[in-house]
PDB file of N, CA and C in Angstrom:
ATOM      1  N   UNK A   1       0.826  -1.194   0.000  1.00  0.00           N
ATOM      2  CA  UNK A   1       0.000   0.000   0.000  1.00  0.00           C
ATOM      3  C   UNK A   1       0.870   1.258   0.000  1.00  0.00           C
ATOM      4  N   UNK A   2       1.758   1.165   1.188  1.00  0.00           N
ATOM      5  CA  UNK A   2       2.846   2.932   0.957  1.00  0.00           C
ATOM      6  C   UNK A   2       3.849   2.692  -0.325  1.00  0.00           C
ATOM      7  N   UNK A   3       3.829   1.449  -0.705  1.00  0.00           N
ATOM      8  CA  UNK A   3       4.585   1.369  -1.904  1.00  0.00           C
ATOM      9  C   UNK A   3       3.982   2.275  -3.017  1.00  0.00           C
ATOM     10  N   UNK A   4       3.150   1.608  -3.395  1.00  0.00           N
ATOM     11  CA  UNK A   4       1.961   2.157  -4.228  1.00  0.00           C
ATOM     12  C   UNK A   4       1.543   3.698  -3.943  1.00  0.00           C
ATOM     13  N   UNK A   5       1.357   4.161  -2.839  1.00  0.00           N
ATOM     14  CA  UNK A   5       1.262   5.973  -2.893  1.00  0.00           C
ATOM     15  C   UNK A   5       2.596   6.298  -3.309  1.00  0.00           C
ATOM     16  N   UNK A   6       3.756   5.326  -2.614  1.00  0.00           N
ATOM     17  CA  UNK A   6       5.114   6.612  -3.633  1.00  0.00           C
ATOM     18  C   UNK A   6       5.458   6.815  -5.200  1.00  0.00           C
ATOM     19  N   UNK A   7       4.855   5.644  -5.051  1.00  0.00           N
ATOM     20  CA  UNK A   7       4.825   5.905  -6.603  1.00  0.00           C
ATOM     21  C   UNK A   7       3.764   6.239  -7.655  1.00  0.00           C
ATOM     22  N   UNK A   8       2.949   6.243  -6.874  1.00  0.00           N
ATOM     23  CA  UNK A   8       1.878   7.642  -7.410  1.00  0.00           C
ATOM     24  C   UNK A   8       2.033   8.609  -7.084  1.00  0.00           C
ATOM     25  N   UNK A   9       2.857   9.255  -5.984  1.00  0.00           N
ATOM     26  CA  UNK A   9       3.367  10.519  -5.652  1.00  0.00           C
ATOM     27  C   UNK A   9       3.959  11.134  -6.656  1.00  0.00           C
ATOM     28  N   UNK A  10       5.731   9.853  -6.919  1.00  0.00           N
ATOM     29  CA  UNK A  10       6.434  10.108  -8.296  1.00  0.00           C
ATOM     30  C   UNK A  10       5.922  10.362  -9.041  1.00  0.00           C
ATOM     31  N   UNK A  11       4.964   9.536 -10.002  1.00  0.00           N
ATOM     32  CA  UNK A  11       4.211   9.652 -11.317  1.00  0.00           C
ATOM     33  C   UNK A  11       3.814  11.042 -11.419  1.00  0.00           C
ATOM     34  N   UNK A  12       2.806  11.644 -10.545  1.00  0.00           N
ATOM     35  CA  UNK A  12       2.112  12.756 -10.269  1.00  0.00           C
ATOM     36  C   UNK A  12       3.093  13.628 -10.521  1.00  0.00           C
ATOM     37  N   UNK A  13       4.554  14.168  -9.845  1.00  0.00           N
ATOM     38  CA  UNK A  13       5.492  15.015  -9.604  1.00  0.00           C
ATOM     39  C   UNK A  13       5.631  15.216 -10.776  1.00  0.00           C
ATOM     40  N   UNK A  14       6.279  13.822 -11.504  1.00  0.00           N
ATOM     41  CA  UNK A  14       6.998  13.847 -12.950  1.00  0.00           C
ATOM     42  C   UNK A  14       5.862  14.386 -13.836  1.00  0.00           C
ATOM     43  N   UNK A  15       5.076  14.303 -13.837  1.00  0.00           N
ATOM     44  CA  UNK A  15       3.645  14.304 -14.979  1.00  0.00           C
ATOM     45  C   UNK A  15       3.597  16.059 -14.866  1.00  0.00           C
ATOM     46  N   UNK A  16       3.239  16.784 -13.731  1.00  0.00           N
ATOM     47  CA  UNK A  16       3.727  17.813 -13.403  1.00  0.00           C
ATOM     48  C   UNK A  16       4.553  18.852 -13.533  1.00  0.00           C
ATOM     49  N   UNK A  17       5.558  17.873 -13.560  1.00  0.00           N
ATOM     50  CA  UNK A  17       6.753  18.778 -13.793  1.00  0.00           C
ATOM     51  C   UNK A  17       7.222  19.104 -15.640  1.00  0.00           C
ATOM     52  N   UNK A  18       6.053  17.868 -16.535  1.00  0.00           N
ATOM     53  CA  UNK A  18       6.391  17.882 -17.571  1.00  0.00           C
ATOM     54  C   UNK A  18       6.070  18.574 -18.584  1.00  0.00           C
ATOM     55  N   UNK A  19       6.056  19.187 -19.823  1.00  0.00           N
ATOM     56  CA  UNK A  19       5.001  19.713 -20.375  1.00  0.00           C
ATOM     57  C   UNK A  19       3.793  19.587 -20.537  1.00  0.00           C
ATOM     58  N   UNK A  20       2.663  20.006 -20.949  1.00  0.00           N
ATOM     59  CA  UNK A  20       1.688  19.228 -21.341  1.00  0.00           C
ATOM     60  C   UNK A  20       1.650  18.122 -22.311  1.00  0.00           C
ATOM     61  N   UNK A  21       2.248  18.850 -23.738  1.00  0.00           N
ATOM     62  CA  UNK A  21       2.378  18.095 -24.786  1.00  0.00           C
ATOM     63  C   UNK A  21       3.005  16.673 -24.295  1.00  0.00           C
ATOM     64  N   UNK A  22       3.569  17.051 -23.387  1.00  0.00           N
ATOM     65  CA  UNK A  22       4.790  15.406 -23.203  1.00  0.00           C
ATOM     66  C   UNK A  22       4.253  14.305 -22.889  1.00  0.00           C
ATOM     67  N   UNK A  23       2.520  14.534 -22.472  1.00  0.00           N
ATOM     68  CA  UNK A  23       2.155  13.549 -21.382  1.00  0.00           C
ATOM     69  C   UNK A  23       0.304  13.738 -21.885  1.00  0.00           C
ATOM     70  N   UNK A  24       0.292  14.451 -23.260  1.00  0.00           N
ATOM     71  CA  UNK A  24      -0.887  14.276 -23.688  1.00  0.00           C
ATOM     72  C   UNK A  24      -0.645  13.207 -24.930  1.00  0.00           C
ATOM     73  N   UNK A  25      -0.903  11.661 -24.426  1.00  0.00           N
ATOM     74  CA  UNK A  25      -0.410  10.725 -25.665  1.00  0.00           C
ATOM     75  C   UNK A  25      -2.032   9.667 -25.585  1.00  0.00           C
ATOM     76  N   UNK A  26      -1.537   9.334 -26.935  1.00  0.00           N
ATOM     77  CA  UNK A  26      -2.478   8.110 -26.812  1.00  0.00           C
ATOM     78  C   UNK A  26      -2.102   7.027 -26.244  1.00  0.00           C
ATOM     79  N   UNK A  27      -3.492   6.238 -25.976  1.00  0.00           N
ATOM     80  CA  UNK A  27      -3.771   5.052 -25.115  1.00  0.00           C
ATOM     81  C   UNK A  27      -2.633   4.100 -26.180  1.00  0.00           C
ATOM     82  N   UNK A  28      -2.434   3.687 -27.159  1.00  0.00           N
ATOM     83  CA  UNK A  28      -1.578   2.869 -27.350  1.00  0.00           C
ATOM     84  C   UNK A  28       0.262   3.362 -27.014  1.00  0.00           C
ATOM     85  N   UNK A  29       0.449   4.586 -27.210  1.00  0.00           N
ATOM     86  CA  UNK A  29       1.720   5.220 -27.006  1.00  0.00           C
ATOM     87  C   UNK A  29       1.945   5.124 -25.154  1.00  0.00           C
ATOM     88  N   UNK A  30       0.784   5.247 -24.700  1.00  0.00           N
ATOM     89  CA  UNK A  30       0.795   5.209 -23.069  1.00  0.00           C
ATOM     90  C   UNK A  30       1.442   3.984 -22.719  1.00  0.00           C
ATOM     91  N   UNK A  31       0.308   2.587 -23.308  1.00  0.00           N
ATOM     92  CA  UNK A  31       0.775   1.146 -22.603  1.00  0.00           C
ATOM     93  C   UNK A  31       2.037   1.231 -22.728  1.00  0.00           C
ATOM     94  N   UNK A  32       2.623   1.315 -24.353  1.00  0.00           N
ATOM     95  CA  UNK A  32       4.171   1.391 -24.680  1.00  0.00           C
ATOM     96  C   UNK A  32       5.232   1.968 -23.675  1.00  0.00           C
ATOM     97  N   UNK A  33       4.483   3.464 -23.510  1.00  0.00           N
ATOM     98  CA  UNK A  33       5.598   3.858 -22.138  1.00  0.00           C
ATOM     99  C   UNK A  33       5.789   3.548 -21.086  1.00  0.00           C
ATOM    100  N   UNK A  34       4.421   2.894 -20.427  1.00  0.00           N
ATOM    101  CA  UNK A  34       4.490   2.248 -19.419  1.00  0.00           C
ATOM    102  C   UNK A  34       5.433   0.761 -19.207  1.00  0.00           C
ATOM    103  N   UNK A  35       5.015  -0.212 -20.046  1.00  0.00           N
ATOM    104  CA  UNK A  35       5.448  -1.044 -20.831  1.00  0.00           C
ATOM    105  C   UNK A  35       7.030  -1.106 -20.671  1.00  0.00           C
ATOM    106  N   UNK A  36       7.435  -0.573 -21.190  1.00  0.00           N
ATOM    107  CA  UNK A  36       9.286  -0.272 -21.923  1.00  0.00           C
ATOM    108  C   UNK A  36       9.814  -0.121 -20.086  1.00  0.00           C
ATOM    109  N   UNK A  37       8.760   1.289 -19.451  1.00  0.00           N
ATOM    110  CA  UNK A  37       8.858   1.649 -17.988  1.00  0.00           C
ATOM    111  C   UNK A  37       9.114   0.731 -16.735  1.00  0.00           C
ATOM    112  N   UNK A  38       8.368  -0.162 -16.856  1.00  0.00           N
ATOM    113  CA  UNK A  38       8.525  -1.560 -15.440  1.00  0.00           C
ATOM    114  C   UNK A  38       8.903  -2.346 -16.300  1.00  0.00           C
ATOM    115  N   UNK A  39       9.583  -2.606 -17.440  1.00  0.00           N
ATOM    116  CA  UNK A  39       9.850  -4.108 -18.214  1.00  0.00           C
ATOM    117  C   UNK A  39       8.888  -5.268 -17.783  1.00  0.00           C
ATOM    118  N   UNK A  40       7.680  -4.865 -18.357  1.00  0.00           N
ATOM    119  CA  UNK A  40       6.483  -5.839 -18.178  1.00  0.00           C
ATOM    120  C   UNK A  40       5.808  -6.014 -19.346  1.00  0.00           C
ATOM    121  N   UNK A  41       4.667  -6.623 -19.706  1.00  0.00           N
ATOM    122  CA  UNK A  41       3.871  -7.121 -20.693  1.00  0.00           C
ATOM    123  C   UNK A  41       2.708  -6.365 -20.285  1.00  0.00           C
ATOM    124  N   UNK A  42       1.921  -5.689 -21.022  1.00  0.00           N
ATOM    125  CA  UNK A  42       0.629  -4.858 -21.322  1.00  0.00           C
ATOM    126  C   UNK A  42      -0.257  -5.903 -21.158  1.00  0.00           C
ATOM    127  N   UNK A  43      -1.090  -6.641 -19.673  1.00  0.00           N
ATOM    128  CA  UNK A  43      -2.226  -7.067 -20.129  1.00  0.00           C
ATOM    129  C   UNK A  43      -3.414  -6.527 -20.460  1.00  0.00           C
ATOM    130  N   UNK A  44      -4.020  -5.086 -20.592  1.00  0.00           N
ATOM    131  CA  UNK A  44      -5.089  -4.554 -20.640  1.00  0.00           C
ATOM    132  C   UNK A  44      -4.649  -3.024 -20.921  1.00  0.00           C
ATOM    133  N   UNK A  45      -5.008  -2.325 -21.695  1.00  0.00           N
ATOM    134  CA  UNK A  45      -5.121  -0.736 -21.579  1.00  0.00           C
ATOM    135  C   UNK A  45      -6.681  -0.412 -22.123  1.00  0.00           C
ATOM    136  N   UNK A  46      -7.324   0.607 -21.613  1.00  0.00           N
ATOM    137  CA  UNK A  46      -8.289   1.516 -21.918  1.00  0.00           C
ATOM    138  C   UNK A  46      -7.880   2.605 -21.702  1.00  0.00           C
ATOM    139  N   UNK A  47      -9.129   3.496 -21.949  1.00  0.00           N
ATOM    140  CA  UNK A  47      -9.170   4.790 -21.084  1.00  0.00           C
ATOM    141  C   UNK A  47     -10.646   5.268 -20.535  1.00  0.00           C
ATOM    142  N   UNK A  48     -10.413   5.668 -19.553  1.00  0.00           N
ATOM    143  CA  UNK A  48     -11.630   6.132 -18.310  1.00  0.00           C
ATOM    144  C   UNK A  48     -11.635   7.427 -18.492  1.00  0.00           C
ATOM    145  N   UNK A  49     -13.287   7.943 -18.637  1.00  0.00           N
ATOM    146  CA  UNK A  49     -13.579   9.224 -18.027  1.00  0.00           C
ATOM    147  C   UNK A  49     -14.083   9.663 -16.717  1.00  0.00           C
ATOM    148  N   UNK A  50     -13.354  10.471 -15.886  1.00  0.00           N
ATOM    149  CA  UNK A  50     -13.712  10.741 -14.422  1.00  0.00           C
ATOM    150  C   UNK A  50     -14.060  12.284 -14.532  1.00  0.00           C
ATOM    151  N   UNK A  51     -15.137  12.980 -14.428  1.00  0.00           N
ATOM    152  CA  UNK A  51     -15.250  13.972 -14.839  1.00  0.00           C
ATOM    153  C   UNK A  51     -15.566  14.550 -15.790  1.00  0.00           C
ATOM    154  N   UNK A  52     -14.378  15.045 -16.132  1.00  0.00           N
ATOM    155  CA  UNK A  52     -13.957  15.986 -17.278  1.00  0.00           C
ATOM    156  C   UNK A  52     -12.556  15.555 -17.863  1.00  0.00           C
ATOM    157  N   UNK A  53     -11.902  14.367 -16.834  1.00  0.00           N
ATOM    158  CA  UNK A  53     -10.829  13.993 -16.760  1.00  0.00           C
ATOM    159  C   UNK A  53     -10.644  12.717 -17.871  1.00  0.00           C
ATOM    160  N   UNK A  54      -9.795  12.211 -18.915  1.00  0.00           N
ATOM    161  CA  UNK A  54      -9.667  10.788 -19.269  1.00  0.00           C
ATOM    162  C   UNK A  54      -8.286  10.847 -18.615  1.00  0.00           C
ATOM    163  N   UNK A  55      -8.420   9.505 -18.307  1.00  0.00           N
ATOM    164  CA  UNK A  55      -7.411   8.321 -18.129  1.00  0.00           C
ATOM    165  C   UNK A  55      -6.855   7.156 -18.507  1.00  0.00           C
ATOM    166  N   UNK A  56      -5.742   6.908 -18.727  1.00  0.00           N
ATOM    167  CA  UNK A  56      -5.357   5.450 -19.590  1.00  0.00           C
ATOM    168  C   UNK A  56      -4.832   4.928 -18.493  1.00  0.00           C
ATOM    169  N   UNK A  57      -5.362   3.679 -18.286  1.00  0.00           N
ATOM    170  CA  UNK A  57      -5.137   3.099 -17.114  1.00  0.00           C
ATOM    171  C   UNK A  57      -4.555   1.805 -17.722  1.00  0.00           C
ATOM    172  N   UNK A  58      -3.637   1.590 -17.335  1.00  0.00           N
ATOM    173  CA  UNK A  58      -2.339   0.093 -18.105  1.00  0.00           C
ATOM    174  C   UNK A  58      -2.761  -0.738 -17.282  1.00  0.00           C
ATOM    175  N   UNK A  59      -2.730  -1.967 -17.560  1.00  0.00           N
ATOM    176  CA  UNK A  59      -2.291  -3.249 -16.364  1.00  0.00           C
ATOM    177  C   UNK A  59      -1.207  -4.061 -17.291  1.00  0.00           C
ATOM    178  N   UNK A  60      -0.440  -4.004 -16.172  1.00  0.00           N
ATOM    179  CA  UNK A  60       1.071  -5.164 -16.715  1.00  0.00           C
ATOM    180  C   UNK A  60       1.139  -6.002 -15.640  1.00  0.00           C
ATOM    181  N   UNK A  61       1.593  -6.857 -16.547  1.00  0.00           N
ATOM    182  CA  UNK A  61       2.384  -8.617 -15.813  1.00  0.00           C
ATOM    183  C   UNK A  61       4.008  -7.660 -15.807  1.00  0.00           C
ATOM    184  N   UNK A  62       4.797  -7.300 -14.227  1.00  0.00           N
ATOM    185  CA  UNK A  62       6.575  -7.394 -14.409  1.00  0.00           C
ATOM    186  C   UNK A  62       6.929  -8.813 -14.236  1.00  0.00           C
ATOM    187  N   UNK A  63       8.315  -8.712 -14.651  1.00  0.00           N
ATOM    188  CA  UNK A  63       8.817 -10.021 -15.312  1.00  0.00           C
ATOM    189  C   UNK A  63       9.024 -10.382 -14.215  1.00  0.00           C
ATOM    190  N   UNK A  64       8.987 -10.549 -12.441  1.00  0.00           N
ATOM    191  CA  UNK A  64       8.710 -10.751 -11.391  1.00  0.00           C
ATOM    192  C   UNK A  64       7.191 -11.398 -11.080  1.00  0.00           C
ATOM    193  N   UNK A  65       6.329 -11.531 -12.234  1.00  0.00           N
ATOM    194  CA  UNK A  65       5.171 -11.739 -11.687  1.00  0.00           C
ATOM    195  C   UNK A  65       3.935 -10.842 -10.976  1.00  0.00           C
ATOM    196  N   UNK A  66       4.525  -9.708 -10.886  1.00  0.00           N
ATOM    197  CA  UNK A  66       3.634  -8.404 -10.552  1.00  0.00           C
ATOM    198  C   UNK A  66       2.451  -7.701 -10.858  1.00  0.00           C
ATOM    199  N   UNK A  67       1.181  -8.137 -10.968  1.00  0.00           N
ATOM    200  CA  UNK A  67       0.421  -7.269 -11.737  1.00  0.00           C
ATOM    201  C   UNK A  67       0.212  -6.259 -11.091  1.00  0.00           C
ATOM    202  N   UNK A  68       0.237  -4.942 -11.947  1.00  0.00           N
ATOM    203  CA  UNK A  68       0.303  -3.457 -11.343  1.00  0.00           C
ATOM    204  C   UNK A  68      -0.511  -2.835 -12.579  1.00  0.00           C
ATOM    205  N   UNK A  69      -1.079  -1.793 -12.548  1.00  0.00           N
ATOM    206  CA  UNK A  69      -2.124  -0.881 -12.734  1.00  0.00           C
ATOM    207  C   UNK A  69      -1.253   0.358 -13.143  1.00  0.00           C
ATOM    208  N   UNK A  70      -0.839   1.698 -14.378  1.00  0.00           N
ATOM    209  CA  UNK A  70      -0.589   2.473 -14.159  1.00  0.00           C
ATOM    210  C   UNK A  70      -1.423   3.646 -14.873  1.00  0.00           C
ATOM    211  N   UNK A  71      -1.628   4.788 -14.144  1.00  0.00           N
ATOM    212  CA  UNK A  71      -2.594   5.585 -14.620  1.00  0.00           C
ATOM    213  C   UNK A  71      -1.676   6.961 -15.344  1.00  0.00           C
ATOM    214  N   UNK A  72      -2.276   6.933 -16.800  1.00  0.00           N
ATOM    215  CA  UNK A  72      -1.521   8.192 -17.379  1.00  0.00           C
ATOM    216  C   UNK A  72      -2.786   8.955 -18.007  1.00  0.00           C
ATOM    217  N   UNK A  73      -2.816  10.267 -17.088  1.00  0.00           N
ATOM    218  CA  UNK A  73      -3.317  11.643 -17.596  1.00  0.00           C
ATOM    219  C   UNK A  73      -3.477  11.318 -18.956  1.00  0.00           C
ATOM    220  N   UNK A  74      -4.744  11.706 -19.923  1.00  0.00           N
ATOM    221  CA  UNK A  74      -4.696  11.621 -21.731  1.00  0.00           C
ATOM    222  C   UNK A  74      -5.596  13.549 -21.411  1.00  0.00           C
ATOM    223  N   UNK A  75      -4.379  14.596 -21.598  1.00  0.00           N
ATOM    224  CA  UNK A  75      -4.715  15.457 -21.532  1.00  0.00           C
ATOM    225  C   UNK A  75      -4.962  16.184 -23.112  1.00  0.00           C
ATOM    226  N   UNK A  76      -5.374  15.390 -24.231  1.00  0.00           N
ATOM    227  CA  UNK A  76      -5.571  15.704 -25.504  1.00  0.00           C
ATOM    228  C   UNK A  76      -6.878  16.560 -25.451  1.00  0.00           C
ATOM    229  N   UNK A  77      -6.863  17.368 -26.692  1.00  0.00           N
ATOM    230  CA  UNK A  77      -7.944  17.832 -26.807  1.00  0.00           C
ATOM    231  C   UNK A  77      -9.262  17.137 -26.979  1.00  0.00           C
ATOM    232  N   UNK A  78     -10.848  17.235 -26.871  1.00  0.00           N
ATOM    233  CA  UNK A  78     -11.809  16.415 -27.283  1.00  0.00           C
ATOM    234  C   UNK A  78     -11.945  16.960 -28.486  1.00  0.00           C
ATOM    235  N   UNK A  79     -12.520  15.863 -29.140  1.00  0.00           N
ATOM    236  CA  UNK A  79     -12.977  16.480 -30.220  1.00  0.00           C
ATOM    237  C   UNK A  79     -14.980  16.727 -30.442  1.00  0.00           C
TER     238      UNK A  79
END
């Protein structure tokens, strides 16, 4: 569990600290970064609307056996 808030802390900071453009990607470019990110296998990506908010929410297998969840901001325009 405190594992998991620090590194939603991180994520948050970095996402933050980044441009917009840097971190407004698509749901397939997301899994990829995530992906390449924990050296894991993409079992699932979508994206969620909360709000006003979308989200691409990853699930990976790490090569440890890990399934983990990662959530990336899709701050694109709507159309």
């Amino acid at each position: 569990m405190m594992r998991s808030l620090k590194i939603g802390l991180i994520a948050m900071l970095l996402a933050l600290s980044a441009p917009t453009a840097a971190w407004a990607i698509s749901l397939q470019e997301a899994a990829q970064q995530a992906a390449r990110q924990y050296n894991a296998k993409v079992l699932s990506a979508r994206t969620v609307t909360r709000g006003e908010q979308r989200i691409h929410e990853i699930k990976l297998l790490t090569s440890d056996g890990v399934v983990k969840t990662v959530r990336i901001p899709d701050n694109r325009p709507r159309r």
